[in-house]
N, C-alpha and C. Protein backbone atom coordinates (compact mmCIF):
# COMPACT_ATOMS: atom_id res chain seq x y z
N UNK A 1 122.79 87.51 99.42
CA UNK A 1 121.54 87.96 100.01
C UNK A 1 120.63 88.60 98.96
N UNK A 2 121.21 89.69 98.13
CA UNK A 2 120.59 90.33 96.67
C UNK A 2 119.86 89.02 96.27
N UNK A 3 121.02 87.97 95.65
CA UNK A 3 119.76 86.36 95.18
C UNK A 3 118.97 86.30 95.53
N UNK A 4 118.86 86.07 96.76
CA UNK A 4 118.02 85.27 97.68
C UNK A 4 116.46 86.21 97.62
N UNK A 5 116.60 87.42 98.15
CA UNK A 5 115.69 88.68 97.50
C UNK A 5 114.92 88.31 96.28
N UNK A 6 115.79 87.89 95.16
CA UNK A 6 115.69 88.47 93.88
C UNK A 6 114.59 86.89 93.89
N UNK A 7 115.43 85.68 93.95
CA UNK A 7 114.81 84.68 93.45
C UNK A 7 113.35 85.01 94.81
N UNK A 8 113.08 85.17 95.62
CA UNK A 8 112.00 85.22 96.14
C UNK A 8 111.17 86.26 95.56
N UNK A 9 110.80 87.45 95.38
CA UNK A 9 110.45 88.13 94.49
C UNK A 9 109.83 87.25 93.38
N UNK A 10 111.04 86.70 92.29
CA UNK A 10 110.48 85.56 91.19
C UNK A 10 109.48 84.83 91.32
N UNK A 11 109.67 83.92 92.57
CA UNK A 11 108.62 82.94 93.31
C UNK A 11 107.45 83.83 93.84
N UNK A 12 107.50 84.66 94.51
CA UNK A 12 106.26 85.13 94.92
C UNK A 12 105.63 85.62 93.74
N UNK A 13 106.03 86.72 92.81
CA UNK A 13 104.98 86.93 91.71
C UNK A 13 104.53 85.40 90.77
N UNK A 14 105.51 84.51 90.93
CA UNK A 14 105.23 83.34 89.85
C UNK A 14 103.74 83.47 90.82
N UNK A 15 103.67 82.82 92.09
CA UNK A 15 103.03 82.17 92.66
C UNK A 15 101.87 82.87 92.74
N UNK A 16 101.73 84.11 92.56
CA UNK A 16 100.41 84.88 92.45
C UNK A 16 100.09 84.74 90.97
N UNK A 17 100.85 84.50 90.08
CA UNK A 17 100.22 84.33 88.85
C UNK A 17 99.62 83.11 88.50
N UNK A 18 100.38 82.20 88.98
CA UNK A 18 99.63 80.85 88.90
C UNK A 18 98.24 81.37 88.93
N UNK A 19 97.69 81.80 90.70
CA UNK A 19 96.28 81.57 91.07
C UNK A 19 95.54 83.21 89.82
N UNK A 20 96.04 83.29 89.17
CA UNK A 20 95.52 84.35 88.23
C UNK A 20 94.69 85.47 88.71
N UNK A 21 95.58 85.99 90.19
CA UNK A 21 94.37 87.02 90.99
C UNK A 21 95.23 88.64 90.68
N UNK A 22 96.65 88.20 91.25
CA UNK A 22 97.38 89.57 90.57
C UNK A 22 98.25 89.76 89.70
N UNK A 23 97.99 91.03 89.04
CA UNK A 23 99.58 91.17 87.53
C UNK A 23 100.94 90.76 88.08
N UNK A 24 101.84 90.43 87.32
CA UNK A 24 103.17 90.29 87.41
C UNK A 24 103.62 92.07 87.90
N UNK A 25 103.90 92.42 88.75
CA UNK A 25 104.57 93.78 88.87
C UNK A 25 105.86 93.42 90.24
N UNK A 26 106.76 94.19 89.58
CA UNK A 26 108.18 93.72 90.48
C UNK A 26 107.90 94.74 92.14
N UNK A 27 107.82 93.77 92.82
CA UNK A 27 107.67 94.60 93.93
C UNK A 27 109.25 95.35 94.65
N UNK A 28 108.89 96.00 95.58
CA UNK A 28 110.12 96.93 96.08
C UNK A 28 110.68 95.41 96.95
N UNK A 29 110.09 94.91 97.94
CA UNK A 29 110.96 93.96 98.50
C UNK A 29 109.64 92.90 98.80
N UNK A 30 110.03 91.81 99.02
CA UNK A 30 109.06 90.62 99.74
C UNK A 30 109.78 90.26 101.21
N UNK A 31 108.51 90.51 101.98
CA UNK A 31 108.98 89.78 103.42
C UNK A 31 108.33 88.93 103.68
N UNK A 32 109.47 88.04 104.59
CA UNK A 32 109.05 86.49 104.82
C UNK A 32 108.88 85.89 106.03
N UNK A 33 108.14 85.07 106.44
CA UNK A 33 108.31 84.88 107.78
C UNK A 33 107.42 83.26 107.74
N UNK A 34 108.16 82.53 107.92
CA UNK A 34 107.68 80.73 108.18
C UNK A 34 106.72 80.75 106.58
N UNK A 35 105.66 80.63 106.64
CA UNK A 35 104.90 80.06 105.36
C UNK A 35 103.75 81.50 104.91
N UNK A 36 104.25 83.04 105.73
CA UNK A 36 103.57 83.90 105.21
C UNK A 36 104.85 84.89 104.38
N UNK A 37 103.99 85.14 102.93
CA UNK A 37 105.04 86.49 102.16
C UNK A 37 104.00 87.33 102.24
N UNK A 38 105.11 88.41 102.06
CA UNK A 38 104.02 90.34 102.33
C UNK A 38 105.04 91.09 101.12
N UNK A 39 104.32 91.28 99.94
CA UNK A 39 105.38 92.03 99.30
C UNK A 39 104.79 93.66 99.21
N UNK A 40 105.88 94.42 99.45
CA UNK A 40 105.97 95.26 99.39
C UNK A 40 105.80 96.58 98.10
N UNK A 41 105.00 97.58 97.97
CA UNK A 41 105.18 98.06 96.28
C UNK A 41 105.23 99.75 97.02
N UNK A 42 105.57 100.23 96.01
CA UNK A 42 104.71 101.98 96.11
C UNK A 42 103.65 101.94 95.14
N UNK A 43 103.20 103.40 95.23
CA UNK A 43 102.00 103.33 94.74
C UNK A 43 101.52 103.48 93.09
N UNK A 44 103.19 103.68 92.47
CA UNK A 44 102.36 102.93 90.97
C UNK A 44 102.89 101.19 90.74
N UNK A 45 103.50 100.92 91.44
CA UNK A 45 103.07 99.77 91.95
C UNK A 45 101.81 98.79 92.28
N UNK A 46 101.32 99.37 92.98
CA UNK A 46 99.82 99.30 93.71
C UNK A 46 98.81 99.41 92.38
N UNK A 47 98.87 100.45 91.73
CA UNK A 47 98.18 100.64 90.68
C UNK A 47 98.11 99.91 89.22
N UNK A 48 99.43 99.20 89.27
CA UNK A 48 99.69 97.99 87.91
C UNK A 48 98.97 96.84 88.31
N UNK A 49 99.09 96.61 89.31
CA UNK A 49 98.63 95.39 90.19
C UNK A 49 96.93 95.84 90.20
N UNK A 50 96.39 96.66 89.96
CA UNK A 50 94.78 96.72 89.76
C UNK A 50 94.66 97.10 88.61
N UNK A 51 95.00 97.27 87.44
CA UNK A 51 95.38 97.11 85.99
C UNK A 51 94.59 95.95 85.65
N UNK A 52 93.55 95.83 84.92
CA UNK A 52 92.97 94.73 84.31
C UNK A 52 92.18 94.77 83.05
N UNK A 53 92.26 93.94 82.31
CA UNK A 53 91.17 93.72 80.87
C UNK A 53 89.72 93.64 80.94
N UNK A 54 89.81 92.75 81.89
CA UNK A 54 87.97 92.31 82.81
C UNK A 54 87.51 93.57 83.10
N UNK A 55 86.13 94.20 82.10
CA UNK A 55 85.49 95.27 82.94
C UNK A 55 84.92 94.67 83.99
N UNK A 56 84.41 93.64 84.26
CA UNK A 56 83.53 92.64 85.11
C UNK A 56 84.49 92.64 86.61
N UNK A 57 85.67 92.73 86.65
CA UNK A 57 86.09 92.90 87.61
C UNK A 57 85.83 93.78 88.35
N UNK A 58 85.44 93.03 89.92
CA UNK A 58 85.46 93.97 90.67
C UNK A 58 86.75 93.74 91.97
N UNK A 59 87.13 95.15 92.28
CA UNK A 59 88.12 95.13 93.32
C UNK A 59 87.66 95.65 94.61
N UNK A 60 88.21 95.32 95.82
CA UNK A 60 87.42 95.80 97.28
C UNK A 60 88.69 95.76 97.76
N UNK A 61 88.99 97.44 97.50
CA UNK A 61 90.58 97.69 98.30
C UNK A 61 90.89 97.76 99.47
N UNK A 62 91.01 97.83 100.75
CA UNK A 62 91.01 98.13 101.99
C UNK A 62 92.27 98.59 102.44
N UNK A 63 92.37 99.91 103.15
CA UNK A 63 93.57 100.11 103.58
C UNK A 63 93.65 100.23 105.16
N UNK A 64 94.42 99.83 105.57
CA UNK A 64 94.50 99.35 107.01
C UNK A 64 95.81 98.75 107.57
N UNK A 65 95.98 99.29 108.81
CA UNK A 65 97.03 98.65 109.52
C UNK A 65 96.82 97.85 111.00
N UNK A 66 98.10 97.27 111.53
CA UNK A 66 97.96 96.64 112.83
C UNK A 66 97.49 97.25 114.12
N UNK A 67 98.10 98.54 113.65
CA UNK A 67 98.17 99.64 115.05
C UNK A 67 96.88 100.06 114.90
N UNK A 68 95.77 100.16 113.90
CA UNK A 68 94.54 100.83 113.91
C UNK A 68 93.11 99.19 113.76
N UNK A 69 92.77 100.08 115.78
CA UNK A 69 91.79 98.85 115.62
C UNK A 69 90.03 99.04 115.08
N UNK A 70 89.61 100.19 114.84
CA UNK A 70 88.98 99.74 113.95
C UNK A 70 89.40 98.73 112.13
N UNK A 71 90.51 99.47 111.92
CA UNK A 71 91.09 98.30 110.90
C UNK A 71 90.99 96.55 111.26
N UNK A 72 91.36 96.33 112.49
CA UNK A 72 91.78 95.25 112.92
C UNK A 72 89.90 94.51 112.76
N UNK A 73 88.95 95.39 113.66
CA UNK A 73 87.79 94.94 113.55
C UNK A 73 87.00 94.30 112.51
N UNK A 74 87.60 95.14 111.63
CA UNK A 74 86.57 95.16 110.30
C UNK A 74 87.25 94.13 109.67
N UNK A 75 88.49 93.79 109.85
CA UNK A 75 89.06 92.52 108.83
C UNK A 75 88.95 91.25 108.70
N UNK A 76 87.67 90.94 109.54
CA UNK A 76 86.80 89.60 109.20
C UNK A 76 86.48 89.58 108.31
N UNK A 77 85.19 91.14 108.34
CA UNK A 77 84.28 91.24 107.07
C UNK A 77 84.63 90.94 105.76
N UNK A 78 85.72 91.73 105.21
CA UNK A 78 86.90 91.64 104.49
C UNK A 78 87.06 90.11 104.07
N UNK A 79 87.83 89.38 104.83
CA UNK A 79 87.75 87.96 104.94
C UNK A 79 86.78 87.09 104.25
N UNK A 80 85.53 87.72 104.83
CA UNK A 80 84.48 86.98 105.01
C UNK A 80 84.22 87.07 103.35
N UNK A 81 83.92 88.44 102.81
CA UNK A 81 83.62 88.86 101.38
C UNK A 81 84.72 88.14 100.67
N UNK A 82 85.79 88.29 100.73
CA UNK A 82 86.28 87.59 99.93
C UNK A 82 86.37 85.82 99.53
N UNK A 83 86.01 85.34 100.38
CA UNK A 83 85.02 83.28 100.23
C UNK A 83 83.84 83.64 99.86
N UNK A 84 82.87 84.64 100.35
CA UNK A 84 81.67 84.54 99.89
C UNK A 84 81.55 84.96 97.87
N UNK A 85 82.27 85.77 97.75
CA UNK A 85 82.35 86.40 96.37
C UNK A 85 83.40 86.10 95.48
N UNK A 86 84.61 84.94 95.92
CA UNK A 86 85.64 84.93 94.98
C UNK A 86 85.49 84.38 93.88
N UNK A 87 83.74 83.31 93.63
CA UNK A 87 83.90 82.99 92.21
C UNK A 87 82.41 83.95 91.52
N UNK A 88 82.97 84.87 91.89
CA UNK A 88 81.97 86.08 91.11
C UNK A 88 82.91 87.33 90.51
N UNK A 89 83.97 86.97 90.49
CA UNK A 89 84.69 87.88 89.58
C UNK A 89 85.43 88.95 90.50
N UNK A 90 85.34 89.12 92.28
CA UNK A 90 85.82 89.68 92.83
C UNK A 90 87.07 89.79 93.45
N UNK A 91 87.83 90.53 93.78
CA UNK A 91 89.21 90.65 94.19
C UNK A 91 89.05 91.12 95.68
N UNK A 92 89.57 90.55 96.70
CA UNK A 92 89.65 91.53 97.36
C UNK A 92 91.16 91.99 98.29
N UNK A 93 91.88 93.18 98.20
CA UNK A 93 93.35 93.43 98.06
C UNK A 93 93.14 94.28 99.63
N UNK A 94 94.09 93.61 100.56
CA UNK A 94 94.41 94.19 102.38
C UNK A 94 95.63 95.08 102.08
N UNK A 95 95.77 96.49 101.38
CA UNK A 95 96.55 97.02 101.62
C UNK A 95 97.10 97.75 102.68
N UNK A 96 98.28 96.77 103.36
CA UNK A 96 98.56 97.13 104.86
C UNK A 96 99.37 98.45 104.51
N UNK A 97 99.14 99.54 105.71
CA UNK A 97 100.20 100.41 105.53
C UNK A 97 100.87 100.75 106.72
N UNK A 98 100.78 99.73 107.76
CA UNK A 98 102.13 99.35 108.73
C UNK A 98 103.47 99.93 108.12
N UNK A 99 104.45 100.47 109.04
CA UNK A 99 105.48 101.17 109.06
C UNK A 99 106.39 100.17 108.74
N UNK A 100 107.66 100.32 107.54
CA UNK A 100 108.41 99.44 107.24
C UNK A 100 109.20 98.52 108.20
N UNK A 101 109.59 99.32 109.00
CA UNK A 101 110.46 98.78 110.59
C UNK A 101 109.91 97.29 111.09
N UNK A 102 107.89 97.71 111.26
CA UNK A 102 107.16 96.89 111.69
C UNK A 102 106.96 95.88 111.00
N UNK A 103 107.02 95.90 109.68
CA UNK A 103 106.51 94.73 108.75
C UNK A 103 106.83 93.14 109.45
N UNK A 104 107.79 92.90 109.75
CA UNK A 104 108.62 91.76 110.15
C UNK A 104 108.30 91.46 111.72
N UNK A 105 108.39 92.22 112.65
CA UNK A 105 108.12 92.12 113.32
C UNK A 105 106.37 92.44 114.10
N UNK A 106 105.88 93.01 113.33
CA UNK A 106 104.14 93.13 113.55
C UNK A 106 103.38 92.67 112.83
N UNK A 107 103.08 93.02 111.37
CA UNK A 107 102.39 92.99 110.54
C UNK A 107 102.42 90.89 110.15
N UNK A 108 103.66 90.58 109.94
CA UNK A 108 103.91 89.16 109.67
C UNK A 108 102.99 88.33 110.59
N UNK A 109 103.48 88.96 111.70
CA UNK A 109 103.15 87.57 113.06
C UNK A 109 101.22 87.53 112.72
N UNK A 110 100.87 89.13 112.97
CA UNK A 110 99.46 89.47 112.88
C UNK A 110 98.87 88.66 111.90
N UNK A 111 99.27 88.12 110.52
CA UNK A 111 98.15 87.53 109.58
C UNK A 111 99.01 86.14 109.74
N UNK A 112 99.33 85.74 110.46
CA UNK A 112 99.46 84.47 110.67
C UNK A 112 98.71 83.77 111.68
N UNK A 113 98.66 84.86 112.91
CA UNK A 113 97.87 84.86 114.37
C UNK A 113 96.21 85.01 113.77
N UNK A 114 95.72 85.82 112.69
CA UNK A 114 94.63 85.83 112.46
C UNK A 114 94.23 84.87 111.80
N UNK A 115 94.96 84.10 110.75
CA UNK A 115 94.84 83.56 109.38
C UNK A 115 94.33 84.08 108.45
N UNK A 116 94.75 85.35 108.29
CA UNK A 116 94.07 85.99 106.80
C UNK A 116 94.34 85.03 105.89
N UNK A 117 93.55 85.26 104.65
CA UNK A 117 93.45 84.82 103.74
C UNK A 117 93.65 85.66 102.17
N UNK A 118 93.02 86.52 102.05
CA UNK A 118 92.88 87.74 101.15
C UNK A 118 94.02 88.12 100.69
N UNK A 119 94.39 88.46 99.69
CA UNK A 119 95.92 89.17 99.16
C UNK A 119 96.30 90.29 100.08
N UNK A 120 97.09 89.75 100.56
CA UNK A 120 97.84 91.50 101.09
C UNK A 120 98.85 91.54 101.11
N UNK A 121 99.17 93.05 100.70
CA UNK A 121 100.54 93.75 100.14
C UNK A 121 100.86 94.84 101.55
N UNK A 122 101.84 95.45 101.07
CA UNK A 122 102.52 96.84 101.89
C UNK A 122 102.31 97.85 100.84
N UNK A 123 101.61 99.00 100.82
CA UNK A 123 102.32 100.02 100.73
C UNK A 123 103.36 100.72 100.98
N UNK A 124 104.12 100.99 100.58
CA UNK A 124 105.79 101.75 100.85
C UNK A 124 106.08 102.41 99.83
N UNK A 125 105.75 103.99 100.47
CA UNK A 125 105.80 105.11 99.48
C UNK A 125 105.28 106.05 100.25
N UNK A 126 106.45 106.72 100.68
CA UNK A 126 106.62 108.12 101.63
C UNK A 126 106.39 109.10 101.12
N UNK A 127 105.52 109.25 99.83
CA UNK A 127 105.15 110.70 99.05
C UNK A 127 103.95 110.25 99.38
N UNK A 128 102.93 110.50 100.50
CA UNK A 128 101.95 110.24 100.95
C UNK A 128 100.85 111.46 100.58
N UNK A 129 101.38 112.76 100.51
CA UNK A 129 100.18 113.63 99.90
C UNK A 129 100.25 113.56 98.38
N UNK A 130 100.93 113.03 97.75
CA UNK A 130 100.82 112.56 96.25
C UNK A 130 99.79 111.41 96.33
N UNK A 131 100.14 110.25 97.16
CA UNK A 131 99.22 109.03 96.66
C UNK A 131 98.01 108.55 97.28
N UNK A 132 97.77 109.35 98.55
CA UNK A 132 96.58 109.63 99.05
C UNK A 132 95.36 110.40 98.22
N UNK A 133 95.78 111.60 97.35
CA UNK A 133 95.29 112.09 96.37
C UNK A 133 94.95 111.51 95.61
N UNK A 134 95.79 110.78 95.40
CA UNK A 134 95.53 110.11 93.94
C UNK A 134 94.40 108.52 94.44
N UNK A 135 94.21 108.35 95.56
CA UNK A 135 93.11 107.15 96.02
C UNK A 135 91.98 107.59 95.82
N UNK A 136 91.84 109.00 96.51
CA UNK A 136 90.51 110.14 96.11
C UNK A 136 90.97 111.31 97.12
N UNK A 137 90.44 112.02 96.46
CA UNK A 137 90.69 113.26 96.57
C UNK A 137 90.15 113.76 98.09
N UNK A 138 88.92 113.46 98.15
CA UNK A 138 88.29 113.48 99.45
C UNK A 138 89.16 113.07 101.01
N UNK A 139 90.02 111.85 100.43
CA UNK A 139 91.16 111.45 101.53
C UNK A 139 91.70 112.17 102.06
N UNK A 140 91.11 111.70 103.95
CA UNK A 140 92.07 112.83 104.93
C UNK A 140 93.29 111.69 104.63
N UNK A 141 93.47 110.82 104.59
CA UNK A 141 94.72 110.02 105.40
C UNK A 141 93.75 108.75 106.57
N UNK A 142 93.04 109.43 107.07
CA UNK A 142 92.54 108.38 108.31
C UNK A 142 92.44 107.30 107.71
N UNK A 143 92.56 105.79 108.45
CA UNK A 143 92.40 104.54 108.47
C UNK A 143 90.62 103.98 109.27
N UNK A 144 90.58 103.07 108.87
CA UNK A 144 90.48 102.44 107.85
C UNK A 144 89.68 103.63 106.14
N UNK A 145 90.24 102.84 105.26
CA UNK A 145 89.69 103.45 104.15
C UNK A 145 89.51 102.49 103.24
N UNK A 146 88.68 102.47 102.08
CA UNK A 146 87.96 101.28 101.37
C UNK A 146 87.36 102.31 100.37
N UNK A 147 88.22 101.48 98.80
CA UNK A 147 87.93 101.52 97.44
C UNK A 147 87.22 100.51 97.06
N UNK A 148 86.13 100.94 96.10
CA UNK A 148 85.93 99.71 95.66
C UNK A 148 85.91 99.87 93.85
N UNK A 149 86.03 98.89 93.16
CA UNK A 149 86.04 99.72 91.75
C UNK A 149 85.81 98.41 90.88
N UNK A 150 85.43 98.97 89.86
CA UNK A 150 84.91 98.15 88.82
C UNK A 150 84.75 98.67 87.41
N UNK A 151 85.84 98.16 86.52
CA UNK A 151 85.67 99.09 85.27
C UNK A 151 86.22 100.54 85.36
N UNK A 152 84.91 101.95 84.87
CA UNK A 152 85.35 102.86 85.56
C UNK A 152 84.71 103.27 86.74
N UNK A 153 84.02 102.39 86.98
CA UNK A 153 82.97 103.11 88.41
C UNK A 153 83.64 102.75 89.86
N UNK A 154 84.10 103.84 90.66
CA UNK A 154 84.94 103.72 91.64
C UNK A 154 83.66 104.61 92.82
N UNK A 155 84.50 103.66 94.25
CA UNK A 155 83.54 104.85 95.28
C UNK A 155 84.96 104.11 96.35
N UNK A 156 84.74 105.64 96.95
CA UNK A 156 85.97 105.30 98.37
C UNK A 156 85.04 106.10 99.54
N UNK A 157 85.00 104.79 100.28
CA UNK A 157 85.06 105.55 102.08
C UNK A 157 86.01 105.55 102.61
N UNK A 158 85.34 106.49 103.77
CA UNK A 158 86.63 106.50 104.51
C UNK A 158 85.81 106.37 105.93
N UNK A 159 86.11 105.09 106.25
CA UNK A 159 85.02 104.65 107.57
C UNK A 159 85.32 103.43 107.74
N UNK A 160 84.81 102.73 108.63
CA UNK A 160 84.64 101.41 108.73
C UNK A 160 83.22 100.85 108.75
N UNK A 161 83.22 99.53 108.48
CA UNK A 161 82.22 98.54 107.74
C UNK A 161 81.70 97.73 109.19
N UNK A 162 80.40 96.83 108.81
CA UNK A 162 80.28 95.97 109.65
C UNK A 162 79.77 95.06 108.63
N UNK A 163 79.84 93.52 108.41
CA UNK A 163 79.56 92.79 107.07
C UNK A 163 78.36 93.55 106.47
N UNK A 164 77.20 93.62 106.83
CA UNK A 164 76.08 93.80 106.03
C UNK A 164 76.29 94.97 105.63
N UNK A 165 77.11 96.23 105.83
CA UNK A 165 77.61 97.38 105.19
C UNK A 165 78.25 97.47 104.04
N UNK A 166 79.32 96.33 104.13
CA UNK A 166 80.59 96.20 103.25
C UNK A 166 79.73 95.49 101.88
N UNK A 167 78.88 94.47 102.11
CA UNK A 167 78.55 93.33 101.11
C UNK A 167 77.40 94.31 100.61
N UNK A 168 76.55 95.11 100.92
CA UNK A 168 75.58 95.87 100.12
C UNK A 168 76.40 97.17 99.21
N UNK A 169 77.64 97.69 100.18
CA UNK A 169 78.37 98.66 99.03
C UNK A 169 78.47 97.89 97.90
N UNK A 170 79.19 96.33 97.73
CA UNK A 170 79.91 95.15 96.77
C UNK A 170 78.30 95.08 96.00
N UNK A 171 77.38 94.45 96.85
CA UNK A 171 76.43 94.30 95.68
C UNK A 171 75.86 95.11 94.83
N UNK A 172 75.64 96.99 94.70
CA UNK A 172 75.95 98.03 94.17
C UNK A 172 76.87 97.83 93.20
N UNK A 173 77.92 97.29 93.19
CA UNK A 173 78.98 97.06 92.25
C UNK A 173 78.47 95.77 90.75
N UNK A 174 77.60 95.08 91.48
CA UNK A 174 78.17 93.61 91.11
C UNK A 174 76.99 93.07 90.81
N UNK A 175 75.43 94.02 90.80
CA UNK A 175 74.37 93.19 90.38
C UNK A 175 73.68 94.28 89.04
């Protein structure tokens, strides 16, 4: 079973490297379910994986779960930005932070039932007033929340979007 783990892990980072969107970083576990993977990191984890050379890069982090429906609302927009902007140098990363228990049984079914598209990972990392801090300082914790960053110029809300909200924060970034 360890193999089976291990060589999936292998395959899933190969397979994100192919499409050249995220770093090689060993995640804590990958979950699987029919033709969707969700890998799992903590949060310097999370942080290798937005590690880049490209100042030109821009990232549009989103943190959000199943159980929170403004999250659920806003994850068109999300969607949407990421086809409209992916050959402009943008990333955009669905960091779910669904409860480990749930992953398999909620979180899986959910971006299969929706068809996300967008990279998304798990957060998993129970030192939550360490890495909430460290997203911004301003962070209660509430969901939805949204980084966006580029180079060194970073801005985090903590709110939810409706498209023409989300894509004027991005164009601020990106023109």
């Amino acid at each position: 079973m360890k193999n089976l783990v291990l060589l999936s892990c292998i395959l899933f980072c190969s397979i994100l490297l192919g499409q050249g969107n995220i770093k090689q970083v060993t995640p804590l576990q990958v979950y699987q379910n029919d033709s969707i993977s969700v890998a799992s990191y903590n949060y310097e984890g999370v942080l290798q994986l937005l590690k880049t050379d490209d100042p030109n890069k821009t990232y549009v982090i989103n943190f959000w779960a199943t159980w929170c429906m403004p999250c659920v609302k806003e994850l068109p927009y999300f969607e949407k930005l990421n086809t409209n902007y992916e050959d402009k140098n943008v990333e955009v990363l669905l960091v779910s932070l669904d409860f480990p228990k749930k992953i398999e049984s909620s979180l899986l079914p959910f971006i299969a039932k929706k068809k996300l598209k967008s990279n998304i990972i798990v957060l998993n990392d129970a030192n939550v007033n360490y890495w909430i801090d460290q997203v911004d300082t301003s962070w209660s914790g509430a969901l939805p929340a949204t980084l966006i960053i580029k180079g060194e110029e970073r801005k985090f809300y903590e709110r939810s979007f409706t498209y023409e909200e989300l894509e004027n924060e991005l164009l601020n970034f990106i023109q």
